[in-house]
C-alpha atoms as a PDB file:
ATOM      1  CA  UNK A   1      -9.539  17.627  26.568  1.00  0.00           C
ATOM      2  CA  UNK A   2      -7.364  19.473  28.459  1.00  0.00           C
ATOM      3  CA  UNK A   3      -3.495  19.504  28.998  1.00  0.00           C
ATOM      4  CA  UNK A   4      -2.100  20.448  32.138  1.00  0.00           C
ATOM      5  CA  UNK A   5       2.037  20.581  32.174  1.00  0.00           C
ATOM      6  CA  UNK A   6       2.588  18.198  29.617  1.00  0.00           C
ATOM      7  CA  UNK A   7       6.129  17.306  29.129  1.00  0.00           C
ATOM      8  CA  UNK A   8       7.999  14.497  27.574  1.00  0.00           C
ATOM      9  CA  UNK A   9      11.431  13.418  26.374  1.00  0.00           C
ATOM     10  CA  UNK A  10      13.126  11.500  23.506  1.00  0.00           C
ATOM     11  CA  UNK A  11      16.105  10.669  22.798  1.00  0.00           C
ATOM     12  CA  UNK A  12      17.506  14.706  23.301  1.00  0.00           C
ATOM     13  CA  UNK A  13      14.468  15.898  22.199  1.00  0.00           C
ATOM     14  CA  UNK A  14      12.226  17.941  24.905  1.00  0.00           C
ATOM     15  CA  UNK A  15       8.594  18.264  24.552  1.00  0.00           C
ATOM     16  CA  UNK A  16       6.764  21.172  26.515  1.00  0.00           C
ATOM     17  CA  UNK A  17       5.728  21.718  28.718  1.00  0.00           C
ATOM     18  CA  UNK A  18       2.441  22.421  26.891  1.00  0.00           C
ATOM     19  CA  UNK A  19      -0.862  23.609  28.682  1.00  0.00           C
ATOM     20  CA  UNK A  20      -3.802  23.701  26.198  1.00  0.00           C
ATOM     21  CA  UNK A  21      -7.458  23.305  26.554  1.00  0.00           C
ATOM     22  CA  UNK A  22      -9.986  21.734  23.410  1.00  0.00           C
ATOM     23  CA  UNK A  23     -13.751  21.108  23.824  1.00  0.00           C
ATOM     24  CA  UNK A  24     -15.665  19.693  21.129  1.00  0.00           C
ATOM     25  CA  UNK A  25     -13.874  21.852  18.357  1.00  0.00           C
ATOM     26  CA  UNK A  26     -11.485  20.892  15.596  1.00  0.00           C
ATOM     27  CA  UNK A  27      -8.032  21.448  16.979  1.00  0.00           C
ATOM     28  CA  UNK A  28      -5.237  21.876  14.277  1.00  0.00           C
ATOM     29  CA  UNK A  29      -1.924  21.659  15.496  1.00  0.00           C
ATOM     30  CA  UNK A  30       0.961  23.083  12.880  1.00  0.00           C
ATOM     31  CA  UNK A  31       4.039  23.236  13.023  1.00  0.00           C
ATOM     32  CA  UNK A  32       7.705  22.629  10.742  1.00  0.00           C
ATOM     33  CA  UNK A  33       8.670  18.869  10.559  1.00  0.00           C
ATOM     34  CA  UNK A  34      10.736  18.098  13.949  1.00  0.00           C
ATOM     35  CA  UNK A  35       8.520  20.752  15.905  1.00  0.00           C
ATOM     36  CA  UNK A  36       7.286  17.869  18.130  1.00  0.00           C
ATOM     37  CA  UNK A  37       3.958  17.503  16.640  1.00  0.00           C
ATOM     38  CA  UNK A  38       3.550  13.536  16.654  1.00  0.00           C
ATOM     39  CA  UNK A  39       5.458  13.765  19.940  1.00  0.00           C
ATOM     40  CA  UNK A  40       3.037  15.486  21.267  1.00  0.00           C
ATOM     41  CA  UNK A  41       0.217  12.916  20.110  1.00  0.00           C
ATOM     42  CA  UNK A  42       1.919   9.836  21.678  1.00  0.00           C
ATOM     43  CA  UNK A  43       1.897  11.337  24.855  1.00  0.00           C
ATOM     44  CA  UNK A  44      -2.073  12.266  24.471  1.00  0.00           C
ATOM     45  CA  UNK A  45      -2.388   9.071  23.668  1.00  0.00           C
ATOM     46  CA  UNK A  46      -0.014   7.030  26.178  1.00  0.00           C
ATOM     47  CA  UNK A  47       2.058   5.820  23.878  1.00  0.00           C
ATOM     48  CA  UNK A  48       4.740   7.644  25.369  1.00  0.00           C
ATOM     49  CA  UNK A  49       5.476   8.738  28.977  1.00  0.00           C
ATOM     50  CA  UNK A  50       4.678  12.079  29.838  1.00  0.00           C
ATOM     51  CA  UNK A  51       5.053  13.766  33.167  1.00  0.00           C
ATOM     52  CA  UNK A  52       1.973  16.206  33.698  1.00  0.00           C
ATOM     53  CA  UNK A  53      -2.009  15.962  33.529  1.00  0.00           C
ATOM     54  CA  UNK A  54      -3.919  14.786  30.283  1.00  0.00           C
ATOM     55  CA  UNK A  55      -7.768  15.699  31.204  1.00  0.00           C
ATOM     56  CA  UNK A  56     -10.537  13.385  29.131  1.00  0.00           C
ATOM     57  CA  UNK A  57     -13.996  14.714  29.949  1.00  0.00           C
ATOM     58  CA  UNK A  58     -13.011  15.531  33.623  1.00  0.00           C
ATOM     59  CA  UNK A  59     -10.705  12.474  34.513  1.00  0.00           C
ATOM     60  CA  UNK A  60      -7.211  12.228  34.651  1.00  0.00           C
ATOM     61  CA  UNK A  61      -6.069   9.562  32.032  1.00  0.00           C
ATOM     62  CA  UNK A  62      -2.403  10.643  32.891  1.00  0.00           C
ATOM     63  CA  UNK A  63      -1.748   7.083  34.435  1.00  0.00           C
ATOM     64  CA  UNK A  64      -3.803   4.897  32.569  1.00  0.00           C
ATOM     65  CA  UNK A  65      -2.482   2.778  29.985  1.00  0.00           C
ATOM     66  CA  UNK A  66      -3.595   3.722  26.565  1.00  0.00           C
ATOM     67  CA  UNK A  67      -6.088   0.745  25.812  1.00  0.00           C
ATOM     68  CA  UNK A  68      -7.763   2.740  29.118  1.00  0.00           C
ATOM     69  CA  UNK A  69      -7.741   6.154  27.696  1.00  0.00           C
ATOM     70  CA  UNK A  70     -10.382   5.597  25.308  1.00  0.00           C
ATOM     71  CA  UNK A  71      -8.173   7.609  22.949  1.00  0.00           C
ATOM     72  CA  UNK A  72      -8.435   6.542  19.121  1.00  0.00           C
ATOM     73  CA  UNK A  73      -4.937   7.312  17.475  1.00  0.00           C
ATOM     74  CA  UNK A  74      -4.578   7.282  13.467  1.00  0.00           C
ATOM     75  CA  UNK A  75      -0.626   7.497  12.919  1.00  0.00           C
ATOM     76  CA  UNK A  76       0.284   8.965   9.497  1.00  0.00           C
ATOM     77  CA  UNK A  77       0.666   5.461   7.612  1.00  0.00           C
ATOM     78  CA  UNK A  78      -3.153   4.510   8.830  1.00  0.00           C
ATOM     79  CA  UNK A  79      -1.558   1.201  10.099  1.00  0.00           C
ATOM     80  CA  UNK A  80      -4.520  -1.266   8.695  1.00  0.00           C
ATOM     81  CA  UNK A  81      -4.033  -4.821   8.825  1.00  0.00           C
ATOM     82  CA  UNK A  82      -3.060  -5.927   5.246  1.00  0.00           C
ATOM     83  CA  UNK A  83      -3.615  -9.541   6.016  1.00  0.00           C
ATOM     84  CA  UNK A  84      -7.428  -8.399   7.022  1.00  0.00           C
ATOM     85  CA  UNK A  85     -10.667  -7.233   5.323  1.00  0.00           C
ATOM     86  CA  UNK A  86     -11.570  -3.975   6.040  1.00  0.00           C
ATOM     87  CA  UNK A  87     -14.354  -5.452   7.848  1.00  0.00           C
ATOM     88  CA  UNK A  88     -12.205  -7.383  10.181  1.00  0.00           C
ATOM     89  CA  UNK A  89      -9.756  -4.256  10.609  1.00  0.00           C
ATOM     90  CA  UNK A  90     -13.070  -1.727  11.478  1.00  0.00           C
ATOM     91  CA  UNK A  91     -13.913  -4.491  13.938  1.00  0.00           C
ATOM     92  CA  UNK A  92     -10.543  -5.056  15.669  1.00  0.00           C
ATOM     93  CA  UNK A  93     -10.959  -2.798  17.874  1.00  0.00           C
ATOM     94  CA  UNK A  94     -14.230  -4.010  19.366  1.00  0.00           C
ATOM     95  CA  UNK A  95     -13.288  -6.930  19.369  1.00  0.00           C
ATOM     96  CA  UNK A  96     -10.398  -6.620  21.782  1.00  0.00           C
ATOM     97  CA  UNK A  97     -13.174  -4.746  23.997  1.00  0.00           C
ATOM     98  CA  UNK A  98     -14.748  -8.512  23.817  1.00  0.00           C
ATOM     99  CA  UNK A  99     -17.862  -6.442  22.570  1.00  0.00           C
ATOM    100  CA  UNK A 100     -20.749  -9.713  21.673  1.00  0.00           C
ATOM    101  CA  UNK A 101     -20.470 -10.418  17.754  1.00  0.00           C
ATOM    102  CA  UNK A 102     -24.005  -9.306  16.315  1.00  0.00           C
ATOM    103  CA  UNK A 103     -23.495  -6.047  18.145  1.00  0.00           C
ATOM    104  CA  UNK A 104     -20.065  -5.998  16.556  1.00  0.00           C
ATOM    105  CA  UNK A 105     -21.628  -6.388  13.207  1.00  0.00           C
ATOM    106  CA  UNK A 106     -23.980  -3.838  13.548  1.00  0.00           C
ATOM    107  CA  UNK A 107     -21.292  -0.922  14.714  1.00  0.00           C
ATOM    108  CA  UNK A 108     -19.211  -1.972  11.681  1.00  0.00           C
ATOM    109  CA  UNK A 109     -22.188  -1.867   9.920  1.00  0.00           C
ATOM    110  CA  UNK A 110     -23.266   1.686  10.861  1.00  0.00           C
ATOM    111  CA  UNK A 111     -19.827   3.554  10.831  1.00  0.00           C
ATOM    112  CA  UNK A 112     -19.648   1.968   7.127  1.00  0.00           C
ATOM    113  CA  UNK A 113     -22.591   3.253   5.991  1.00  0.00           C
ATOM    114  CA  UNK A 114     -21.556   6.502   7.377  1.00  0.00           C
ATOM    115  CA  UNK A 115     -18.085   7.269   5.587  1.00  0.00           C
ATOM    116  CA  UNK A 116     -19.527   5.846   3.040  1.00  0.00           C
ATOM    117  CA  UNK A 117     -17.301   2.699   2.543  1.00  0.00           C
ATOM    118  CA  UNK A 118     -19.993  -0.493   3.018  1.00  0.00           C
ATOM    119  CA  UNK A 119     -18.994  -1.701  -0.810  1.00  0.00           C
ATOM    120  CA  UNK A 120     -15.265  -2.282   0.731  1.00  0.00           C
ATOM    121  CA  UNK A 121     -15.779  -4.010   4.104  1.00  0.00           C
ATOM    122  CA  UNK A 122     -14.642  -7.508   1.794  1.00  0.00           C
ATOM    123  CA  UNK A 123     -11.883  -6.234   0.379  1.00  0.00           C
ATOM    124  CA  UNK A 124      -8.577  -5.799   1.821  1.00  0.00           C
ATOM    125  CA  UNK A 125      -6.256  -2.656   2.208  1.00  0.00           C
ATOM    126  CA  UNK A 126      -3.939  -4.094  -0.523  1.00  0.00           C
ATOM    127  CA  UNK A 127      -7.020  -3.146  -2.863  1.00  0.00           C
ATOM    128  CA  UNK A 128      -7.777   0.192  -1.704  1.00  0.00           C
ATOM    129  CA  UNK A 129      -6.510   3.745  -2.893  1.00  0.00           C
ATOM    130  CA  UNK A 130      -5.344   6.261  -0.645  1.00  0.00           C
ATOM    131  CA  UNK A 131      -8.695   7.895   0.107  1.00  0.00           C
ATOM    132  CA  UNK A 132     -11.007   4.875   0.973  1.00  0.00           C
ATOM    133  CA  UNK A 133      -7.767   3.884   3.376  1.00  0.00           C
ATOM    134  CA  UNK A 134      -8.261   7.070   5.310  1.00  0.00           C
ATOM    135  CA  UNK A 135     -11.540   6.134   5.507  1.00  0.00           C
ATOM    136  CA  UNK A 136     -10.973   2.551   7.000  1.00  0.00           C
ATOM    137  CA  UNK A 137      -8.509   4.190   9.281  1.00  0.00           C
ATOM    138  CA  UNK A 138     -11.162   6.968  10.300  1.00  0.00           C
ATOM    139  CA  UNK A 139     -13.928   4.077  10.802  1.00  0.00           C
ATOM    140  CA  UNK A 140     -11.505   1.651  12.873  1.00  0.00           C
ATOM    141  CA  UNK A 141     -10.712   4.481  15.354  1.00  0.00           C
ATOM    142  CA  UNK A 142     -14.624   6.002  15.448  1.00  0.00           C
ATOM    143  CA  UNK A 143     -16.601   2.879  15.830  1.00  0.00           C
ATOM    144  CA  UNK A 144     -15.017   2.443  19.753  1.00  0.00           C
ATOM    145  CA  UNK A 145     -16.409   5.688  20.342  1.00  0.00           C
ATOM    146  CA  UNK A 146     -13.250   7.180  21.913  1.00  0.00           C
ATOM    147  CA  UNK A 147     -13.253  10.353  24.101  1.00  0.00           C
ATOM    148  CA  UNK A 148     -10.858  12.190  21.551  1.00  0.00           C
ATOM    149  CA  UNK A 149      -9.365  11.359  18.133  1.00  0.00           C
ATOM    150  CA  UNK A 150      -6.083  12.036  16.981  1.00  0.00           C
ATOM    151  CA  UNK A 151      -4.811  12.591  13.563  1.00  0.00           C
ATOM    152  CA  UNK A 152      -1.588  12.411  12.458  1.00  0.00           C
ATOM    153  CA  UNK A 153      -1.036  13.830   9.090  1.00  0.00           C
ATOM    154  CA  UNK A 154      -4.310  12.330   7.694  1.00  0.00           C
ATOM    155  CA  UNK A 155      -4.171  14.082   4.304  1.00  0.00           C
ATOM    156  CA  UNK A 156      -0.641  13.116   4.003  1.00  0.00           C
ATOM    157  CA  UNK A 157       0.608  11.150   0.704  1.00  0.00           C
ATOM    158  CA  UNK A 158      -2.642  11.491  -0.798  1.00  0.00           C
ATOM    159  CA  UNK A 159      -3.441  12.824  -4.437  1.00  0.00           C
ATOM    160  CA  UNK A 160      -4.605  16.835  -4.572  1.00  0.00           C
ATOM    161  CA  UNK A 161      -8.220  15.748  -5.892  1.00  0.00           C
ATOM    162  CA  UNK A 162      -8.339  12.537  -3.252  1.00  0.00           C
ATOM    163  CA  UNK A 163      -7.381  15.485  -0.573  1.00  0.00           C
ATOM    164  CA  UNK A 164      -9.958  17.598  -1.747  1.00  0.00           C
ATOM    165  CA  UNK A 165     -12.325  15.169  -1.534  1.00  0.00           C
ATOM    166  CA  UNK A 166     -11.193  14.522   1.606  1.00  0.00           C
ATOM    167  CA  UNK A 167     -11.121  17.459   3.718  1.00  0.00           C
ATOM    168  CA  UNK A 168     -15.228  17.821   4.331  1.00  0.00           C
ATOM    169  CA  UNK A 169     -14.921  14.433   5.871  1.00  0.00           C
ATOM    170  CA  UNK A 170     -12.359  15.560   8.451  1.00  0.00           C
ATOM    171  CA  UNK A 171     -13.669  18.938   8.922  1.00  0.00           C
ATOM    172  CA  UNK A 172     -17.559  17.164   9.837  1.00  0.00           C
ATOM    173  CA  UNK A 173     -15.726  15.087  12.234  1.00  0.00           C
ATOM    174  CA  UNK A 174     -15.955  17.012  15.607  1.00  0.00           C
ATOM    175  CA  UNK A 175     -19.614  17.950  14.977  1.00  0.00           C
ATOM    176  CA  UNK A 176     -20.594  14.150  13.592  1.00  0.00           C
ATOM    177  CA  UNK A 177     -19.159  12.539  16.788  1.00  0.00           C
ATOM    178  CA  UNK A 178     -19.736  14.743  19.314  1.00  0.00           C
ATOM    179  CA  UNK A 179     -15.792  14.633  20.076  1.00  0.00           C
ATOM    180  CA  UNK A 180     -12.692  16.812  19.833  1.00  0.00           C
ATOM    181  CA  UNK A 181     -10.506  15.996  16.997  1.00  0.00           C
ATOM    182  CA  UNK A 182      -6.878  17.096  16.912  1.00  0.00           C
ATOM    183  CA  UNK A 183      -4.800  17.088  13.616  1.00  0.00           C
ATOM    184  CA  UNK A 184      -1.099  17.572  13.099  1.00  0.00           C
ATOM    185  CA  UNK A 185       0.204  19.038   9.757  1.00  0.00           C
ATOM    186  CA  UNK A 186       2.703  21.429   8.171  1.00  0.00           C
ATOM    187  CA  UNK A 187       0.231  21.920   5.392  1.00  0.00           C
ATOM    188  CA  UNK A 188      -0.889  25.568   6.331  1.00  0.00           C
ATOM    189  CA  UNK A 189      -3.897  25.264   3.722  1.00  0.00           C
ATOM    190  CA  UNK A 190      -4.699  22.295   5.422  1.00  0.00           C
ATOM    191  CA  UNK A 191      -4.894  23.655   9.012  1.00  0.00           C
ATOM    192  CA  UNK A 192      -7.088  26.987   7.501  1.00  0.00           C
ATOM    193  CA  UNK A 193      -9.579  24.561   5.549  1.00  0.00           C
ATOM    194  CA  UNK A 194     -10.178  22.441   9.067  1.00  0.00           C
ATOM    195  CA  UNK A 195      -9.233  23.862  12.030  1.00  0.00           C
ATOM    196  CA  UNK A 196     -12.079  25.786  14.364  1.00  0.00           C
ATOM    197  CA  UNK A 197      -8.539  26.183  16.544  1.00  0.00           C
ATOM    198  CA  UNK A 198      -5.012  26.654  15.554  1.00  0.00           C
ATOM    199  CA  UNK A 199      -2.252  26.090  17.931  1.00  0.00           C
ATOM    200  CA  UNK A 200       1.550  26.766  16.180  1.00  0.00           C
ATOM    201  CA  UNK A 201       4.492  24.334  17.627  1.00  0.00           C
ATOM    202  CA  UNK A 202       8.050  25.319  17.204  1.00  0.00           C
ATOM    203  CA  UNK A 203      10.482  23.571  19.171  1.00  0.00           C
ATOM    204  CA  UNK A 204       8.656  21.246  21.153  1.00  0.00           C
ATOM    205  CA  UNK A 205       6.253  23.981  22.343  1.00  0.00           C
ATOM    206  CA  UNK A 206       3.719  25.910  21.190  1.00  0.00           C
ATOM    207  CA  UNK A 207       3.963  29.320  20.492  1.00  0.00           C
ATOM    208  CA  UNK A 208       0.514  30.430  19.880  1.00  0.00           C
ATOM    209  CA  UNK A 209      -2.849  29.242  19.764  1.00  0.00           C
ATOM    210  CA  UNK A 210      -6.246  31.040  18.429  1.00  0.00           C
ATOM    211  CA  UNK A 211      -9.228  31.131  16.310  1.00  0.00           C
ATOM    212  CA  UNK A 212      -8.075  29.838  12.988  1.00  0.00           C
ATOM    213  CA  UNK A 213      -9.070  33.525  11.381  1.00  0.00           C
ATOM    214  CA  UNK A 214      -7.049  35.077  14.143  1.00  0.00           C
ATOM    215  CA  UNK A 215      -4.241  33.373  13.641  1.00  0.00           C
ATOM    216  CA  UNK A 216      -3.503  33.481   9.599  1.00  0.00           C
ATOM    217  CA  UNK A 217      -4.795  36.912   9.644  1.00  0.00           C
ATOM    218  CA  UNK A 218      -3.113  38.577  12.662  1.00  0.00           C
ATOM    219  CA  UNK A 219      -0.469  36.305  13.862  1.00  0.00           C
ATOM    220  CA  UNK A 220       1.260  37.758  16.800  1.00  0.00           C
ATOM    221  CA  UNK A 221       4.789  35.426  17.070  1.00  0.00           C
ATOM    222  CA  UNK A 222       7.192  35.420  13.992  1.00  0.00           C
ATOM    223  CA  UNK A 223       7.177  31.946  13.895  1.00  0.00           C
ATOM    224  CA  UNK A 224       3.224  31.646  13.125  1.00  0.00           C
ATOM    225  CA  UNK A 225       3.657  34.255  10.887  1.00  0.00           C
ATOM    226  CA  UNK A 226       6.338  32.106   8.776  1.00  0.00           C
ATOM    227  CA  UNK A 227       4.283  29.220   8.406  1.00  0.00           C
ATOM    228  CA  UNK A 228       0.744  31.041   7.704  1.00  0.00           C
ATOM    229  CA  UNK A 229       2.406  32.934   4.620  1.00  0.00           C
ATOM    230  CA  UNK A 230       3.915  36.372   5.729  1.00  0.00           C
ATOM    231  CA  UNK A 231       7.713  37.585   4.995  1.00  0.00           C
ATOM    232  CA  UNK A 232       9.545  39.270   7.465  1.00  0.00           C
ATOM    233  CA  UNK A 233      10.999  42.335   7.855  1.00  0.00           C
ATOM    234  CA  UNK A 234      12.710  44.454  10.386  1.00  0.00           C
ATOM    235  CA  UNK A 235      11.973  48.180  10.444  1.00  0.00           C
ATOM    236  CA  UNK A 236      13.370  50.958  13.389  1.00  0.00           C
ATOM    237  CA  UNK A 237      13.940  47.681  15.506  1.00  0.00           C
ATOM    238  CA  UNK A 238      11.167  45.992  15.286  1.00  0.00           C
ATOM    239  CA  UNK A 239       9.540  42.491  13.514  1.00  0.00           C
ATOM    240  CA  UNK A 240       6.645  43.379  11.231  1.00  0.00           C
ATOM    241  CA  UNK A 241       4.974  40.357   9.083  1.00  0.00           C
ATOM    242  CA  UNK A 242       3.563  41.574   5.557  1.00  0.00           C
ATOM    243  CA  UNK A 243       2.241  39.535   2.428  1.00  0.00           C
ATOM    244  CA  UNK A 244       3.255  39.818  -0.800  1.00  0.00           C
ATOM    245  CA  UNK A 245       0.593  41.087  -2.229  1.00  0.00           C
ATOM    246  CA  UNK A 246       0.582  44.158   0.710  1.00  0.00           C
ATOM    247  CA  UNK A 247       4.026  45.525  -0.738  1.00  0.00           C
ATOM    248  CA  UNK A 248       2.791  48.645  -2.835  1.00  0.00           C
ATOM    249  CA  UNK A 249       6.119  48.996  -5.825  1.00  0.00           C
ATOM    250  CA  UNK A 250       6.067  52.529  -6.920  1.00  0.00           C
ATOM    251  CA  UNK A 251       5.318  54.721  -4.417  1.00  0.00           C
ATOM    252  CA  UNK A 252       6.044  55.170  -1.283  1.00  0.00           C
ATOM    253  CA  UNK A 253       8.687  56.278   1.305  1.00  0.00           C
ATOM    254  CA  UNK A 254      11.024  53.325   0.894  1.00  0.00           C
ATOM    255  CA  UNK A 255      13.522  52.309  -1.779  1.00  0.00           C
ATOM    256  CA  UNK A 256      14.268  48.970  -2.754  1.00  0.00           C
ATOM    257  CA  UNK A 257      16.282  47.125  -5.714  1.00  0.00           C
ATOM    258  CA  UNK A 258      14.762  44.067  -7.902  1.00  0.00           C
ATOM    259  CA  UNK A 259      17.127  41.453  -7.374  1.00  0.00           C
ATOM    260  CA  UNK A 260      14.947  38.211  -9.343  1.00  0.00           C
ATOM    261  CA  UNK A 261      11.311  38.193 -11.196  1.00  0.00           C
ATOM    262  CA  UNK A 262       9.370  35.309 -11.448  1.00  0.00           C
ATOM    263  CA  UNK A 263       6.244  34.062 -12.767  1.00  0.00           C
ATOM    264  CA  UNK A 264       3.875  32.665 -10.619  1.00  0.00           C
ATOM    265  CA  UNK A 265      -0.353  32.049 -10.687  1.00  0.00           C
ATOM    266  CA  UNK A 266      -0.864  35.323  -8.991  1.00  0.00           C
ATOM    267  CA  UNK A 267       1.682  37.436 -11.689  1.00  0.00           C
ATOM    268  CA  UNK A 268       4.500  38.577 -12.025  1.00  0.00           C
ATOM    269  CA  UNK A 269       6.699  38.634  -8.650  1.00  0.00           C
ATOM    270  CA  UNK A 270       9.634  40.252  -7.862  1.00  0.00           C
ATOM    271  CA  UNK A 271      11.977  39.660  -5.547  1.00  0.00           C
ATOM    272  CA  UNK A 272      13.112  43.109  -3.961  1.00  0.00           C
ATOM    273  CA  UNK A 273      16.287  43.743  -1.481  1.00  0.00           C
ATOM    274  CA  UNK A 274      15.373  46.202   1.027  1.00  0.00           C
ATOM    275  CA  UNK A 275      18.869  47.770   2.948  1.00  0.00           C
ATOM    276  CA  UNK A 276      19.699  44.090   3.081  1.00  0.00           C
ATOM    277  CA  UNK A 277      16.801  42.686   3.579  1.00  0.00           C
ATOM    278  CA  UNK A 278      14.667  40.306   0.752  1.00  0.00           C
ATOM    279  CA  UNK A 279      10.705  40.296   0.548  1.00  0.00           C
ATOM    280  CA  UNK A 280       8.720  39.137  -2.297  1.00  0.00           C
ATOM    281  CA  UNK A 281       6.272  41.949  -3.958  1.00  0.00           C
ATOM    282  CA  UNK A 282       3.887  41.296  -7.015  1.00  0.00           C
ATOM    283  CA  UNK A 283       4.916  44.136  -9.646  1.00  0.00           C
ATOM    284  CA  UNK A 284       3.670  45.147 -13.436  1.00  0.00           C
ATOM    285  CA  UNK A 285       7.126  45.548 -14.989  1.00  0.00           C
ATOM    286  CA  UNK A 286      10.301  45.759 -14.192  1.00  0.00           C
ATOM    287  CA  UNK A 287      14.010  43.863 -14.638  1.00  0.00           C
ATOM    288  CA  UNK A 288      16.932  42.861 -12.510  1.00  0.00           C
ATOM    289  CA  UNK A 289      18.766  45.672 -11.001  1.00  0.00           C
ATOM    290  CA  UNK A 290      15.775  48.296 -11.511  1.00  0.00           C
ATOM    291  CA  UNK A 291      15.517  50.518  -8.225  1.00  0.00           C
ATOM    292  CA  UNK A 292      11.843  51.036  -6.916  1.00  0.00           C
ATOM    293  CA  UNK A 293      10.160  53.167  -4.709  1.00  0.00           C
ATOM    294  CA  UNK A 294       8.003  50.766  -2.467  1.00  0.00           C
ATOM    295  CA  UNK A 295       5.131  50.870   0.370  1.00  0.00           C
ATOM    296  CA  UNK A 296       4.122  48.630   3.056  1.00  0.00           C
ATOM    297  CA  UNK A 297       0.363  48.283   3.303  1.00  0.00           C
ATOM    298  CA  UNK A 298      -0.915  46.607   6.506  1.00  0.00           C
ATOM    299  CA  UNK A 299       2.313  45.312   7.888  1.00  0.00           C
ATOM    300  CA  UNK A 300       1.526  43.327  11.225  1.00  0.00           C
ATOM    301  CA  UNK A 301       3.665  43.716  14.256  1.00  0.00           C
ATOM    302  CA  UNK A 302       5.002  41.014  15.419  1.00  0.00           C
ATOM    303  CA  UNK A 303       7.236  38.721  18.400  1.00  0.00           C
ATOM    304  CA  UNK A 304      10.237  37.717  16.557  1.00  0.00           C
END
């Protein structure tokens, strides 16, 4: 897939214009809530009008309507038919294709089998937890073979052992299918666990994109650095990004003042004002009010 100029608008929001290129990799895109994330699927998808290119395998899909595209959408809610088996909402889409019955059958058959739901295809979504609707969901968009599937906060709503469960399902996806995958979240442990490539959106654009290690280890914009778990911090001028456990407290060439300690599964943290400035450090002991001599180790330079 590749995106060529992408733009869109709604309402007084403005989407891109976004250029980005995925092959058959795991894309994750992250971003805060309202960064234009699910905008930005709609328009893959056609379900909303974009001006620029949307590239499928070579062809421009930019003007087709989105039952054309071959593009398999799962919105956040899964949107199954609750009136329908699972069977009958895995078929659906086949169906519409006027694809004969018995091959039907088989297909539902098959992409059962391999998400492992074949005991549910009688039951309804009604009757289903969380997890085995993500998997209906996944099988009703997978068993049209599209050209690209799109993911729109799959994991999200779902219990933390359901998730866990989840995530080697997504992540064997792009490999199992032979087709990129993108996935929207704000969950930054999400996007590490899954994505091969991470691109960051902030305000309808996005700001960076890299190699999933790349990006949560060395971000290079402020933005990606927020939402991949450094603090920042403004020294001679310029942005630096550093972790909490990177700020050395006693020693060091800088002095700082505990303003709040808290517990947390790490140890003890302590919240530290800096000429101003408040960044998180893990410390042995110390109280409210203490002053601290304090170190950065391996702060990371940043585009603020």
């Amino acid at each position: 897939m590749e995106l060529r100029g992408v733009k869109a608008k709604l309402g007084g929001f403005q989407l891109g214009p976004i250029d980005l290129m995925v092959e058959d990799s795991y894309l994750v895109v992250m971003g805060p809530n309202g960064a234009g994330k699910t905008t930005l699927l709609k328009a893959i998808a056609g379900l909303l009008r974009a001006e620029g290119s949307v590239v499928l395998d070579g062809l421009d899909v930019s003007r087709l309507p989105p039952e054309r595209r071959n593009v398999a959408y799962v919105p956040q809610t899964y949107a199954l038919f609750d009136h329908m088996t699972v069977y009958a909402n895995i078929e659906f889409g086949l169906r519409m294709r006027g694809v004969p019955r018995e091959e039907r059958r088989k297909a539902v058959v098959e992409i059962a089998e391999r998400l492992a739901i074949k005991e549910l295809l009688q039951r309804t979504p009604r009757q289903l937890s969380g997890g085995q609707r993500q998997r209906v969901a996944l099988a009703r968009a997978l068993v049209v073979r599209p050209r690209l599937l799109l993911l729109d906060e799959p994991m999200a709503g779902l219990d933390p052992d359901i998730k866990e469960a989840a995530l080697p399902l997504l992540r064997g996806l792009s490999q199992e299918f032979g087709i990129p995958v993108v996935h929207v979240t704000h969950d930054r442990d999400e996007a590490y666990s899954l994505g091969d490539l991470v691109a960051v959106m902030h305000g309808g654009k996005i700001v960076e994109v890299g190699d999933a290690e790349e990006v949560f280890a060395r971000p290079r914009h402020a933005v990606t650095a927020r939402l991949v778990g450094f603090q920042i911090i403004k020294l001679e001028g310029r942005c630096f990004g550093i972790r909490a456990e990177d700020v050395v407290v006693g020693s060091g060439g800088m002095r700082g003042r505990v303003v709040q300690t808290m517990r947390s599964a790490g140890g003890v943290k302590a919240l530290l004002d800096i000429d101003g400035q408040r960044i998180w450090a893990y410390i042995g002991s110390a109280r409210p009010g203490d002053d601290v001599e304090i170190e950065l180790s391996r702060p990371v330079p940043l585009d603020c």
